[in-house]
Protein backbone atom coordinates (compact mmCIF):
# COMPACT_ATOMS: atom_id res chain seq x y z
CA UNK A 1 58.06 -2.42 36.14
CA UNK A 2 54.53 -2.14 35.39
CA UNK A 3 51.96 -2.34 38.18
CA UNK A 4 49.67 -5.57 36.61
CA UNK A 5 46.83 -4.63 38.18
CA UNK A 6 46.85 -0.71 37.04
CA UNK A 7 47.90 -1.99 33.12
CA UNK A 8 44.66 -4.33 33.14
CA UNK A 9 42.05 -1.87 34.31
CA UNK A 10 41.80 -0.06 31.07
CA UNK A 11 41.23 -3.07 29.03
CA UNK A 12 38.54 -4.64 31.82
CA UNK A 13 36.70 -1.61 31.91
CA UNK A 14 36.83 -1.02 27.57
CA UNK A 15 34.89 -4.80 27.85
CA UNK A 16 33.20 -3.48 30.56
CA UNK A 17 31.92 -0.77 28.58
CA UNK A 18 31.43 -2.93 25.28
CA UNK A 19 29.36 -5.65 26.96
CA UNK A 20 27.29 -2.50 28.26
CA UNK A 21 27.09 -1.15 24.88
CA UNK A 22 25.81 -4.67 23.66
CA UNK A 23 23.72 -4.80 26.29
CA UNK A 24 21.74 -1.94 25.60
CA UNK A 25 21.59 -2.49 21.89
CA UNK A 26 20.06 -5.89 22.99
CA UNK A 27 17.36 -4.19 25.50
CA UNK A 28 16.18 -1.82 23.15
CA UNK A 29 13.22 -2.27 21.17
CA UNK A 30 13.32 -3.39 17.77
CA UNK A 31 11.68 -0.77 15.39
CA UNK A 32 8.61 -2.19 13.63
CA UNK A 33 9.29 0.52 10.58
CA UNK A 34 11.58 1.53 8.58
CA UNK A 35 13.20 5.18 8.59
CA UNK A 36 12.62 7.55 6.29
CA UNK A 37 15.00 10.24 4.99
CA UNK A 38 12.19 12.96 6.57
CA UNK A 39 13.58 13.48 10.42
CA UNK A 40 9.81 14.80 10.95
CA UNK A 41 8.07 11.84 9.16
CA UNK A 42 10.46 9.46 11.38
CA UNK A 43 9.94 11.30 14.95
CA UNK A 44 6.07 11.09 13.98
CA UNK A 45 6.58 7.15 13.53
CA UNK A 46 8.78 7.06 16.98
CA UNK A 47 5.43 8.22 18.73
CA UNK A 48 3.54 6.11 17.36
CA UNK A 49 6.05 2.94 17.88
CA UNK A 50 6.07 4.15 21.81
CA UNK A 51 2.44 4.53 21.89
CA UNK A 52 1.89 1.06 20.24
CA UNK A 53 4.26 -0.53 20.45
CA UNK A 54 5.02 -2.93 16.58
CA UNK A 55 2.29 -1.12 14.82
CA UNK A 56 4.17 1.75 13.55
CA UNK A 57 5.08 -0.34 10.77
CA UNK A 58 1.67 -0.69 9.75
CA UNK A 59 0.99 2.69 10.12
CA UNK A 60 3.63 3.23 8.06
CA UNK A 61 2.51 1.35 5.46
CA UNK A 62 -1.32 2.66 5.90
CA UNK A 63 -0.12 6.34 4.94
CA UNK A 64 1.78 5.34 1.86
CA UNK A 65 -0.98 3.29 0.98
CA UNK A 66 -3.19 5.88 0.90
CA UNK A 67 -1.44 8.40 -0.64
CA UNK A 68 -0.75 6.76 -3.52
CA UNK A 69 -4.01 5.13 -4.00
CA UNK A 70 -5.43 8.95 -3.30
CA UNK A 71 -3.22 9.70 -6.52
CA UNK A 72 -4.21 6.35 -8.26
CA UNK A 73 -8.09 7.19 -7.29
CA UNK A 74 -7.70 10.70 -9.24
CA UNK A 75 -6.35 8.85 -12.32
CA UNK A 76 -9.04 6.86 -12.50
CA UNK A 77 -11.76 9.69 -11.84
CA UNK A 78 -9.70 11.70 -14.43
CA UNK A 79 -9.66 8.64 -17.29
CA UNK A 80 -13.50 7.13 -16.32
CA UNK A 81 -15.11 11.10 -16.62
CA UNK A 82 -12.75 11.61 -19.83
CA UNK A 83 -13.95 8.21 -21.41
CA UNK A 84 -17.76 8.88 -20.09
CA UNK A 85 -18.41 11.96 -20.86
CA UNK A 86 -16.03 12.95 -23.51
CA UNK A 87 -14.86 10.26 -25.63
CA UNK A 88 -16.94 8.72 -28.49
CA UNK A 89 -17.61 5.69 -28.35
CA UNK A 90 -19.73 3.13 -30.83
CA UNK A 91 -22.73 2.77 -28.58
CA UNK A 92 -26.28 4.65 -27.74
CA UNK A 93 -27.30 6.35 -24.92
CA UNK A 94 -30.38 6.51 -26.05
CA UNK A 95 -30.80 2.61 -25.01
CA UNK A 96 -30.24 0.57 -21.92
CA UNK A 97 -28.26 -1.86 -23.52
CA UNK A 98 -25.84 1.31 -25.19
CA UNK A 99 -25.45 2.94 -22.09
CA UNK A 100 -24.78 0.54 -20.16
CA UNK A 101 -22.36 -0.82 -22.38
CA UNK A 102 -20.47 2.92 -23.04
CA UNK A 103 -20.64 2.76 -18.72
CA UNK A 104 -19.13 -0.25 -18.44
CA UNK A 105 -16.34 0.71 -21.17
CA UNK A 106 -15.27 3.92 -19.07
CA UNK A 107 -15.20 1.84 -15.76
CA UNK A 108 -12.89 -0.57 -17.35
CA UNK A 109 -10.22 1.48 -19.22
CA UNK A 110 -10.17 3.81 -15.82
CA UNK A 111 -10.32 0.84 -13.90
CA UNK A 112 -6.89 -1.15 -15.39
CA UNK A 113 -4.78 2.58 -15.77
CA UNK A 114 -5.49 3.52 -12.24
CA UNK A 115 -4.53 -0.48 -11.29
CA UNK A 116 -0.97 -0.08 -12.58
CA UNK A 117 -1.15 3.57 -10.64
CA UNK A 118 -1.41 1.81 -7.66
CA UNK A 119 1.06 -1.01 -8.18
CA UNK A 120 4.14 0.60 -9.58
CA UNK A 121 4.35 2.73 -6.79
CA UNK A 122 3.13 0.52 -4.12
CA UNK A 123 5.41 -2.33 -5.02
CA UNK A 124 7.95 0.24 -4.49
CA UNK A 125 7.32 2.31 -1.81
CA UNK A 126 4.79 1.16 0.32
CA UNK A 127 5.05 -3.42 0.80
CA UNK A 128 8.79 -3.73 -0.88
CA UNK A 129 9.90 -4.61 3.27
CA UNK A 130 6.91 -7.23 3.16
CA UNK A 131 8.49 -10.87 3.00
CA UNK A 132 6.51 -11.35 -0.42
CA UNK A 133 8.32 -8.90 -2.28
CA UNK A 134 10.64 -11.63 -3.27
CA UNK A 135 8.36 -12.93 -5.30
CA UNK A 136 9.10 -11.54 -9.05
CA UNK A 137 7.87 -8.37 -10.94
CA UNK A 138 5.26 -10.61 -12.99
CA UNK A 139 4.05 -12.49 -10.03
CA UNK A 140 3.81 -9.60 -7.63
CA UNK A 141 1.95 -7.67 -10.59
CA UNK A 142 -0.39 -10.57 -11.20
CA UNK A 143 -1.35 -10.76 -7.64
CA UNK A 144 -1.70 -7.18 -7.67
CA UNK A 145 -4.27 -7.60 -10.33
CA UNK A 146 -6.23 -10.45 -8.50
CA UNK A 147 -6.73 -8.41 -5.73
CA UNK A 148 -7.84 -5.31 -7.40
CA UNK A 149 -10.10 -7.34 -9.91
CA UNK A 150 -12.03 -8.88 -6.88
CA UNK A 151 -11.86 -4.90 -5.37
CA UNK A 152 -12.86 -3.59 -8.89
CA UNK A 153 -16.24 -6.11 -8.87
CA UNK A 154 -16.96 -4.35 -5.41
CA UNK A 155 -16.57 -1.12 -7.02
CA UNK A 156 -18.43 -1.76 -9.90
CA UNK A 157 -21.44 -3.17 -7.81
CA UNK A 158 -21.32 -0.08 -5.88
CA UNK A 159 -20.74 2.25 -8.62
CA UNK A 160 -23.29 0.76 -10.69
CA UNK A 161 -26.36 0.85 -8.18
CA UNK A 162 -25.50 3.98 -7.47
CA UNK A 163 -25.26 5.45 -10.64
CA UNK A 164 -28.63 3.70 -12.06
CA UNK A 165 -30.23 5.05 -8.62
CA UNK A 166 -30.23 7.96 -9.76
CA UNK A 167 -26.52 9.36 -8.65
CA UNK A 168 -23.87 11.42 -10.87
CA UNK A 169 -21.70 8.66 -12.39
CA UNK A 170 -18.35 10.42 -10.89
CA UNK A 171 -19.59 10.54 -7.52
CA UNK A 172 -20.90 7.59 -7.44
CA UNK A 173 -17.32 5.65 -8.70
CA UNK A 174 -15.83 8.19 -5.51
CA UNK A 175 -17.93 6.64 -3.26
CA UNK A 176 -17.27 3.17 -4.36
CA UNK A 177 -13.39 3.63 -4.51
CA UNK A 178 -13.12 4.98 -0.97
CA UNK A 179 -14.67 2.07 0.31
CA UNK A 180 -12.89 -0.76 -1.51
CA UNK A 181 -9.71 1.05 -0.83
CA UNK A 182 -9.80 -0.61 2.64
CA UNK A 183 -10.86 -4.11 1.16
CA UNK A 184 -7.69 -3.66 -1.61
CA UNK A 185 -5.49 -2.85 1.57
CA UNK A 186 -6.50 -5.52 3.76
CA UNK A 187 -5.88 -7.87 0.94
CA UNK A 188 -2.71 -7.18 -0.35
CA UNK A 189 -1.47 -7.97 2.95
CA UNK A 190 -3.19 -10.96 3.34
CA UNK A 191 -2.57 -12.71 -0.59
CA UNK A 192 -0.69 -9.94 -2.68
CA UNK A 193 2.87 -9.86 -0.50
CA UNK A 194 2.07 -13.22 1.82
CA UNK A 195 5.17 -14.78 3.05
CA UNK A 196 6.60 -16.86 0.28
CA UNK A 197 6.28 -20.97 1.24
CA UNK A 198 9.03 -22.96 0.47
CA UNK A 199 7.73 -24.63 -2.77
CA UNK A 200 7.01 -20.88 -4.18
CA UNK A 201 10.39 -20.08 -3.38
């Protein structure tokens, strides 16, 4: 006959060792990002989680951000010095009025191609975990524009005193997109992907 009290110490000490199991799972921190399929990229965001703790998330986020907008920032260098300097356009240099209107031509075409640069793979990559996401394509991308429109007048104010200062054209749209690139940033979390209310929903 089986001793009772040997035949129910396996079975208390497997719940024993599941409620420690759930235990542990419970006591350990939540991860503020989201693992990557690079072990390196994901030890790199461990430190940083341990170091501060729920901001490795937005470091995360940071560092995709810029990446791609470094990409998005070379488009639109490539497309405004192409359309500048290089592509003929119905105005005159020769006047104010003509050059500023060729200038302002160039800003805009590089301008929209490098917005859609930044979105497609933003949207993606870098604010798809971001509780607006759920918003659709059209409204994400429209949001994406209002953002970058009130970034692109902060450009072109920059741009455009700089350049009539006296600076090279393409260093002075550089200048001008390094420094909005925190303002676009700041913003898209802020209005772009926002938490959806319930009457948006």
């Amino acid at each position: 006959m089986a001793n009772p009290v040997l035949g129910s110490e396996p079975a208390e000490l497997g719940e024993q060792g599941m409620a420690g199991d759930e235990a542990q799972m419970a006591m350990a921190p939540e991860r503020s990002y989201h693992p990557t399929r690079w072990p390196l990229v994901n030890r790199a965001l461990d430190l940083v989680e341990s170091m501060f703790p729920g901001k490795a998330g937005f470091v995360q986020r940071l560092v995709s951000y810029l990446i791609v907008g470094g990409g998005a920032a070379v488009v639109n260098l490539i497309v405004f010095t192409i359309m500048f300097y290089h592509v003929p356009l119905p105005f005159s240099d020769k006047t104010t009025l003509g050059h500023t209107a060729h200038y302002l031509t160039a800003f805009l075409v590089g301008t929209e191609v490098s917005i859609f640069a930044n979105f497609i793979p933003n949207d993606y990559l870098t604010f798809r975990h971001l509780a607006g996401h759920q918003r659709s394509w059209i409204a994400r991308c429209a949001r994406f524009h209002i953002t970058c429109i009130a970034g692109t007048l902060l450009t072109l104010a920059i741009s455009f005193t700089l350049h009539f200062a006296g600076l090279n054209a393409t260093v002075g749209q550089a200048i001008a997109l390094i420094v909005v690139t925190a303002f676009n940033f700041t913003f898209h979390h802020l209005f772009t992907y926002r938490h959806v209310k319930p009457a948006e929903e």
